[in-house]
Protein backbone atom coordinates (compact mmCIF):
# COMPACT_ATOMS: atom_id res chain seq x y z
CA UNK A 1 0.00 0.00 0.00
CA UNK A 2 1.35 3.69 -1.00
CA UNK A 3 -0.09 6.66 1.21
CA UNK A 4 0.81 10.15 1.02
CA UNK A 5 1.34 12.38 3.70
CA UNK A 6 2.71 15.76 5.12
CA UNK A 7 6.16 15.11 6.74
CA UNK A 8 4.94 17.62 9.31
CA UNK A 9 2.47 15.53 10.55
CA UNK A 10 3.47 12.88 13.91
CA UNK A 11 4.52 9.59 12.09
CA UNK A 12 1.96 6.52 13.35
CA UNK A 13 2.62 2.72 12.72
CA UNK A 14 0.33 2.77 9.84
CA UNK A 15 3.05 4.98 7.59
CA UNK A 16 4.90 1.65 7.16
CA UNK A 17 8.22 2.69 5.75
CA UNK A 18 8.29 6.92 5.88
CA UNK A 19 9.92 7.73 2.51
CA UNK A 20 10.90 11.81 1.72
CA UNK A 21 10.45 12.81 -1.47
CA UNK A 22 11.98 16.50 -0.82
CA UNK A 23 14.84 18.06 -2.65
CA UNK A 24 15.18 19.36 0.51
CA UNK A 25 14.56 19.69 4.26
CA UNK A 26 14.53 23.20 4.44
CA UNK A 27 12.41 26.57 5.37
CA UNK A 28 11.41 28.43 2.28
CA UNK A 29 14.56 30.10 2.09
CA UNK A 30 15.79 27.25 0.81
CA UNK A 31 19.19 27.38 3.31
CA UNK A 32 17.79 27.32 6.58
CA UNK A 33 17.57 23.32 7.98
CA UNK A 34 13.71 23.31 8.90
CA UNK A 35 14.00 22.92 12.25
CA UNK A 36 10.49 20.78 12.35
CA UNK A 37 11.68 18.09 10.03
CA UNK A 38 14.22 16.24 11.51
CA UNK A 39 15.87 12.60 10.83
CA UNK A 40 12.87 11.45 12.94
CA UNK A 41 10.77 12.52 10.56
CA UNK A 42 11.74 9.59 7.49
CA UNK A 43 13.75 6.67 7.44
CA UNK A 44 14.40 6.60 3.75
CA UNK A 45 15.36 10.05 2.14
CA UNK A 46 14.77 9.19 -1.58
CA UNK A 47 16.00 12.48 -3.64
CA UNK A 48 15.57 11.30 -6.69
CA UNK A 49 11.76 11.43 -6.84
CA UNK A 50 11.82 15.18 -5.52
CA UNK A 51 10.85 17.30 -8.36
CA UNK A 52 13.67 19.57 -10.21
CA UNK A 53 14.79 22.17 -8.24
CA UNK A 54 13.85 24.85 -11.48
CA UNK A 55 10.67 23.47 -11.81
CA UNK A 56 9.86 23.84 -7.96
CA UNK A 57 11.03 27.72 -8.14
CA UNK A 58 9.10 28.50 -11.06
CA UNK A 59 6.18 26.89 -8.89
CA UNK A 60 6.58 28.96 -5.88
CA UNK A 61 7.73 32.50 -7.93
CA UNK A 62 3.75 31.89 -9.45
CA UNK A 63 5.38 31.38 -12.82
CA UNK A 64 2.94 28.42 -13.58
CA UNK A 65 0.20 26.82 -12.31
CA UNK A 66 -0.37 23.97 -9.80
CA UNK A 67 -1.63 22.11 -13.09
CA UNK A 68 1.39 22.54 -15.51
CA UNK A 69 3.62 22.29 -12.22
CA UNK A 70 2.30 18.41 -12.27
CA UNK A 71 2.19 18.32 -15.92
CA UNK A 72 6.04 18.49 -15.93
CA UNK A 73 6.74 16.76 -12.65
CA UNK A 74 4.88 13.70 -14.18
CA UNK A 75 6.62 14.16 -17.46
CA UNK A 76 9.98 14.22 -15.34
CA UNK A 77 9.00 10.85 -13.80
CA UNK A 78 8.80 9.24 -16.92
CA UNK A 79 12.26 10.14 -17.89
CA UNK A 80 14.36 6.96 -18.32
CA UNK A 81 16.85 8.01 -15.39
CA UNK A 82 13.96 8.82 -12.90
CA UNK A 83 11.75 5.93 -14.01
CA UNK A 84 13.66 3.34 -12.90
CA UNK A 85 13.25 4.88 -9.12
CA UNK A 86 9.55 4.99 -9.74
CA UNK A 87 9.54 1.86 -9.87
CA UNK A 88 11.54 0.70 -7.34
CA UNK A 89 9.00 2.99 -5.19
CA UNK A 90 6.40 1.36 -6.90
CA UNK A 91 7.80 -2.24 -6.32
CA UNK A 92 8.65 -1.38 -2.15
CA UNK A 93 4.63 -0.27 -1.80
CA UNK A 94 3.49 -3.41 -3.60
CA UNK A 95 5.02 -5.39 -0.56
CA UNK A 96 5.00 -3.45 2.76
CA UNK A 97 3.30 0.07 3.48
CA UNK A 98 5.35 2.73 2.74
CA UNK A 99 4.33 6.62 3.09
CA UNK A 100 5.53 9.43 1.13
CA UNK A 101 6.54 12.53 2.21
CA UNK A 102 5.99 16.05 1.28
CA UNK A 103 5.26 19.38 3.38
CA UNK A 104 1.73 20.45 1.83
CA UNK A 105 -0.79 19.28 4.51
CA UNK A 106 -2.83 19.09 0.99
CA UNK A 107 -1.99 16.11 -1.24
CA UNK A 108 -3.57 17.75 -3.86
CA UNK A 109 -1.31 20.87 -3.71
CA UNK A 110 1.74 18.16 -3.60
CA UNK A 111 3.88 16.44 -6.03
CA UNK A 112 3.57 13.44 -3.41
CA UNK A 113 0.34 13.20 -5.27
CA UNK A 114 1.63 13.09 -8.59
CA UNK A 115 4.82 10.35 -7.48
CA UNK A 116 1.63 8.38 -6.80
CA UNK A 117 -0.19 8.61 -9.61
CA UNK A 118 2.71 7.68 -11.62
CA UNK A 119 3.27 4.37 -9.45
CA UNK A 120 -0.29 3.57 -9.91
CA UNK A 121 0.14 4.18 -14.14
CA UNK A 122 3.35 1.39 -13.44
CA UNK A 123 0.95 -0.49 -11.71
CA UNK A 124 -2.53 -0.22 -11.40
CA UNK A 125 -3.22 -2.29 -8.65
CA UNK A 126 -1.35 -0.67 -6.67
CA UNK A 127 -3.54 0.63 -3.51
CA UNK A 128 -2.94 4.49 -2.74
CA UNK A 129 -4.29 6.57 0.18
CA UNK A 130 -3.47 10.12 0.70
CA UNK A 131 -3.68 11.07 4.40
């Protein structure tokens, strides 16, 4: 099973495996160490599925919308290179419960959302819940 979740909220034994998908564990300043997320918060750090770091600035500068932002995240997932940790994602939730993490309390404002969507097009059966 594959659920999504905000990193900032308290971890439970239902997260299974606590996977980051952040570029980075930071304030919006993109330097200061957030000091809310901390090695507690994941076990797994997995920066390969964060989205590209000009793709993310374009996002929060309002230089495109939540839609396109997902648009080209997906289309970055696809990429051979990043594909192949898709599915190893995709391959870990499809034998223990493993939660994503992001820092939108929203899924839907998330790329978490999107990493999961694309697991589900590798595998449809796959079960996803976004907390």
């Amino acid at each position: 099973m594959l659920y999504t979740k905000s990193i900032y909220l308290p971890p439970s034994l239902e997260d299974g495996i606590r996977i980051s998908v952040m570029s980075r564990h930071t304030l919006d300043d993109g330097v200061t160490p957030d000091p809310l997320i901390t090695s507690k918060s994941w076990q797994i750090w997995y920066k390969e599925l964060a989205p590209p770091a000009k793709l993310v600035g374009a996002y929060y500068r309002g230089e495109i919308s939540i839609e396109d932002y997902k648009k080209v995240y997906l289309a970055h997932l696809f990429k051979p290179e990043t594909l192949v940790h898709v599915n190893v994602l995709t391959n870990i939730a499809l034998s223990t419960d493993v939660t994503i993490l992001c820092k939108e309390l929203d899924a839907r404002e998330c790329h978490r959302s999107t990493l999961a969507d694309a697991c589900r097009i590798q595998r449809p059966y796959l079960r996803v819940e976004h907390r």
